[in-house]
Protein backbone atom coordinates (compact mmCIF):
# COMPACT_ATOMS: atom_id res chain seq x y z
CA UNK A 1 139.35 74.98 17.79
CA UNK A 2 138.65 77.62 20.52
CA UNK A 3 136.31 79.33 18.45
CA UNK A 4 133.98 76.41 17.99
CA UNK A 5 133.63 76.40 21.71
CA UNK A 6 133.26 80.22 22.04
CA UNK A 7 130.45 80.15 19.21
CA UNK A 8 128.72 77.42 20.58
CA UNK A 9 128.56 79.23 23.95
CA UNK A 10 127.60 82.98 22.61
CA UNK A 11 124.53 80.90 20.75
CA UNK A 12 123.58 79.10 24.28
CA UNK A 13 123.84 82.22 25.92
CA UNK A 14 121.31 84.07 23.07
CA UNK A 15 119.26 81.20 23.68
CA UNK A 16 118.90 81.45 26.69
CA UNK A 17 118.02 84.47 26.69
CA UNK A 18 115.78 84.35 23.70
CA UNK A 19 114.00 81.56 26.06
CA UNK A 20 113.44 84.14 28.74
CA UNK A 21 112.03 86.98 26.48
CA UNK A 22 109.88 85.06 24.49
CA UNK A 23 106.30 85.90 25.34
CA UNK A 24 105.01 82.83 23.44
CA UNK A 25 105.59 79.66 25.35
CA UNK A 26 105.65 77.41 21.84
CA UNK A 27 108.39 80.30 20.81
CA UNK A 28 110.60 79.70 24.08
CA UNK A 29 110.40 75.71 23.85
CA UNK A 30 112.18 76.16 20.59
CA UNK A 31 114.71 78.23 22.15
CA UNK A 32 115.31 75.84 24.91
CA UNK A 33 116.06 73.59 22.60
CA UNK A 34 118.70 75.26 20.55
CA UNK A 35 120.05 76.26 24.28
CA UNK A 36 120.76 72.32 24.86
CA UNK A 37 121.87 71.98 21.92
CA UNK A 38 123.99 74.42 22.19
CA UNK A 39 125.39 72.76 25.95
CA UNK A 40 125.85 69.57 24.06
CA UNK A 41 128.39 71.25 21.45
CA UNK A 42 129.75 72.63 24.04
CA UNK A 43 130.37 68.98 25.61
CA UNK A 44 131.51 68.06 22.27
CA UNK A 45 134.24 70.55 21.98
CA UNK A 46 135.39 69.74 25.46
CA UNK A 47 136.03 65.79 24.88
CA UNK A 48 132.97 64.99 26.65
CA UNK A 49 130.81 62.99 24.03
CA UNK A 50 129.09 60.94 26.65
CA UNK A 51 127.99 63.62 28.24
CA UNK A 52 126.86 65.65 24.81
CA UNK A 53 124.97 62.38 24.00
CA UNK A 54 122.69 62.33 27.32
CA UNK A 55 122.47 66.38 26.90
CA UNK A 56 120.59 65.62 23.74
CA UNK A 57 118.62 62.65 25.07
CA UNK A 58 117.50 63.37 27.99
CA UNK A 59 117.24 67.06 27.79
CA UNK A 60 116.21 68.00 24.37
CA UNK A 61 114.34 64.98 23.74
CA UNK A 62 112.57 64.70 27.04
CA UNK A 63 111.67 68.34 27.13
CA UNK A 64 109.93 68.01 23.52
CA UNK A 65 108.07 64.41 24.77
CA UNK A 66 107.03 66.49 28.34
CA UNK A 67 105.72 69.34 26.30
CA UNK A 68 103.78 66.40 23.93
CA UNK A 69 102.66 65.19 27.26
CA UNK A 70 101.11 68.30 28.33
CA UNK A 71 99.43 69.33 24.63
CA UNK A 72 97.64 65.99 25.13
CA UNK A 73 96.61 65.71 28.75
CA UNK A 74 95.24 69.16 28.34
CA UNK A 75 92.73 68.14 25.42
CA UNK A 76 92.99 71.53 23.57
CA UNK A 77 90.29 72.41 21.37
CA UNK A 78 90.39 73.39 17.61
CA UNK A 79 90.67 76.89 18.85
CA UNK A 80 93.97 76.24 20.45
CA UNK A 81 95.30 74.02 17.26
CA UNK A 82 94.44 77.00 14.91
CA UNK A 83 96.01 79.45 17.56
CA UNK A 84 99.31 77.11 17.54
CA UNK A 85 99.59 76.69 13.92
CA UNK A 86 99.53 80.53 13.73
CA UNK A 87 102.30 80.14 16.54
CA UNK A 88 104.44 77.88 14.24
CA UNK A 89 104.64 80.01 11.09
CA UNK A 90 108.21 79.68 9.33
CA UNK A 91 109.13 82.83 10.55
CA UNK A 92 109.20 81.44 14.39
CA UNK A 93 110.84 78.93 12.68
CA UNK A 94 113.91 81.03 11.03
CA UNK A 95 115.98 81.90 13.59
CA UNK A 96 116.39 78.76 15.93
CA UNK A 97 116.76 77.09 12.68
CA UNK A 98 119.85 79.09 11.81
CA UNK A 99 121.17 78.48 15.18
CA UNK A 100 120.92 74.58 14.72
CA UNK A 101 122.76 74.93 11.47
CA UNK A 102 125.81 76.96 12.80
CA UNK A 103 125.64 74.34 15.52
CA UNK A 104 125.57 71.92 13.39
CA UNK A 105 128.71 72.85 11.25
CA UNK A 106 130.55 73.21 14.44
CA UNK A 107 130.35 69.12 14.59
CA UNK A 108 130.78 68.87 11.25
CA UNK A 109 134.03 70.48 11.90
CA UNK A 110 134.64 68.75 14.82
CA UNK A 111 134.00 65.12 13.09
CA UNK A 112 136.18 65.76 10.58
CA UNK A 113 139.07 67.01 12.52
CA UNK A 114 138.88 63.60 14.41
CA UNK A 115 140.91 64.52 17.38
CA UNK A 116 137.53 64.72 19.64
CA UNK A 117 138.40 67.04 21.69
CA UNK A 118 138.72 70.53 20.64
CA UNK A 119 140.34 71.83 23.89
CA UNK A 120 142.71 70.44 26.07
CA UNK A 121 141.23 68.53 28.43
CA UNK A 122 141.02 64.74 29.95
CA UNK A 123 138.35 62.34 28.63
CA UNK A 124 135.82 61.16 31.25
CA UNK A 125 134.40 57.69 30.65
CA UNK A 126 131.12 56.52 30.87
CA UNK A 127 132.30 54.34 34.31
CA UNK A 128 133.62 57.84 35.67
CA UNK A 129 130.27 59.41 35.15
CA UNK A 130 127.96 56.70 36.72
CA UNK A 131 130.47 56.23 39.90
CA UNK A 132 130.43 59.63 40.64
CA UNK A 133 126.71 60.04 39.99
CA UNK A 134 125.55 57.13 42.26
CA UNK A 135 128.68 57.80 44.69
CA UNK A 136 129.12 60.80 46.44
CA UNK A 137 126.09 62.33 44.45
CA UNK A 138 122.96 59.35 45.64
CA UNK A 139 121.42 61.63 47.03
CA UNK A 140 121.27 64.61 45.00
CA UNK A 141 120.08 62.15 42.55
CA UNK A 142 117.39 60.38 44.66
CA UNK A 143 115.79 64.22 45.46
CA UNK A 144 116.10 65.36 41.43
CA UNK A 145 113.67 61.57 40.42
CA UNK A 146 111.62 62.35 43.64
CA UNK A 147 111.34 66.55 42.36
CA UNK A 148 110.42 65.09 38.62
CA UNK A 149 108.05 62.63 39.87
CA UNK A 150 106.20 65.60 42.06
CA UNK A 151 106.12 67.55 38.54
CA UNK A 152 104.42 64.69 36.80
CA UNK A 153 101.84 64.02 39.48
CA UNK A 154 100.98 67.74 39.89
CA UNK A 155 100.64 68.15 36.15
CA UNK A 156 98.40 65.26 36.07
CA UNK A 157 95.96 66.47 38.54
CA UNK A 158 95.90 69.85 36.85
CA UNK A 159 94.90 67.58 33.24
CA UNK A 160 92.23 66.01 35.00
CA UNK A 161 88.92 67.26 33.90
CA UNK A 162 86.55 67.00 36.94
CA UNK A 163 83.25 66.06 35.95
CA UNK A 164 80.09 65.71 38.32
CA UNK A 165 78.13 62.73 37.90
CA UNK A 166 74.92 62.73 40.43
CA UNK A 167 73.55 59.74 41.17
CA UNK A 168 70.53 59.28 39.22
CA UNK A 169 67.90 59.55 42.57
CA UNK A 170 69.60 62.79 42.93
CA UNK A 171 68.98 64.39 39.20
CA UNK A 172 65.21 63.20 39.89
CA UNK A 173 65.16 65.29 43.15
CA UNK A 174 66.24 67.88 42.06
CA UNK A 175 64.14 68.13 38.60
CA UNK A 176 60.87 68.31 40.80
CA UNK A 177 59.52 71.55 42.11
C-alpha cells in the first residue's frame, strides 16, 4: 500500500507544479485543486481521514467558492464569459481530469482494503486535532482568521466600482459657460 501513497504524492507534486506554470489563472485553479486532492489521499493513506475530510472541505471547496466570489464581485462582462468559456474547453479539462481519476482509484483501493490506513502509523482523533489546534497553536490560529479576513476586505475594496455622483447644483454649474 506504499505505492498508493507514493502515486498520490508524484501527482501533488505535478500539480503543483502544473499550478505554477500555468499561464492561465482558470488553468492553475484546476490544478490547485487536483494538488489538494492529491494532499487529502495522501491523508487517506496515512490513517488520517479527519484530516483528508477538512483537506477537501475547506481547501478544495473554499478555494472554488473564493474564486466564485471573485468572478462575481468583479462583474465581468460578456467579453470575459466568452474569453472563459474558450478557457474551459475539454482539452483544459483532460488532464486534471485524469489526475482525479487515478486519485480516485487510489480510495477505491483504499475502501476496499478496509484497514484505513495504508502505512503504519497511529490514528489521530478528531479531539487530538482540535486540542492541539486551540492549545499550543491559539495563536497561530487567531493570526491565519485575522490574515483571511485582511484578504476578504482587500478584495472587496478592489470589487468596488467607484462611481461619482455630483450633487445635482454641481452638474448645473458646471453645464453653464
Amino acid at each position: 500500500m506504499q505505492l498508493l501513497f507514493y502515486i498520490s504524492s508524484f501527482i501533488a507534486l505535478l500539480a503543483t507544479v502544473m499550478v505554477i506554470t500555468r499561464y492561465q489563472p482558470i488553468h492553475a485553479l484546476l490544478y490547485l485543486v487536483v494538488s489538494f486532492l492529491a494532499v487529502a489521499m495522501i491523508f487517506l493513506s496515512l490513517g488520517a481521514p479527519f484530516v483528508a475530510v477538512l483537506e477537501v472541505i475547506i481547501y478544495a471547496g473554499a478555494i472554488m467558492v473564493l474564486f466564485i466570489f471573485v468572478v462575481m464581485m468583479l462583474n465581468l462582462d460578456k467579453e470575459t464569459a466568452a474569453q472563459e468559456r474558450k478557457w474551459l474547453t475539454p482539452k483544459v479539462w483532460l488532464g486534471p481530469s485524469l489526475l482525479v481519476l487515478v486519485l480516485l482509484g487510489e480510495m477505491i483501493v483504499l475502501l476496499l482494503k478496509g484497514n484505513g490506513s495504508a502505512l503504519p502509523g497511529t490514528t489521530v482523533p478528531p479531539r487530538a486535532v482540535a486540542l492541539s489546534l486551540y492549545g499550543p497553536y491559539l495563536i497561530a490560529v487567531e493570526l491565519a482568521g485575522f490574515l483571511l479576513m485582511a484578504g476578504i476586505v482587500g478584495a472587496a475594496h478592489i470589487g468596488q466600482h467607484k462611481k461619482k455622483h455630483l450633487h445635482r447644483f454641481l452638474e448645473e454649474k458646471s453645464t453653464i459657460p
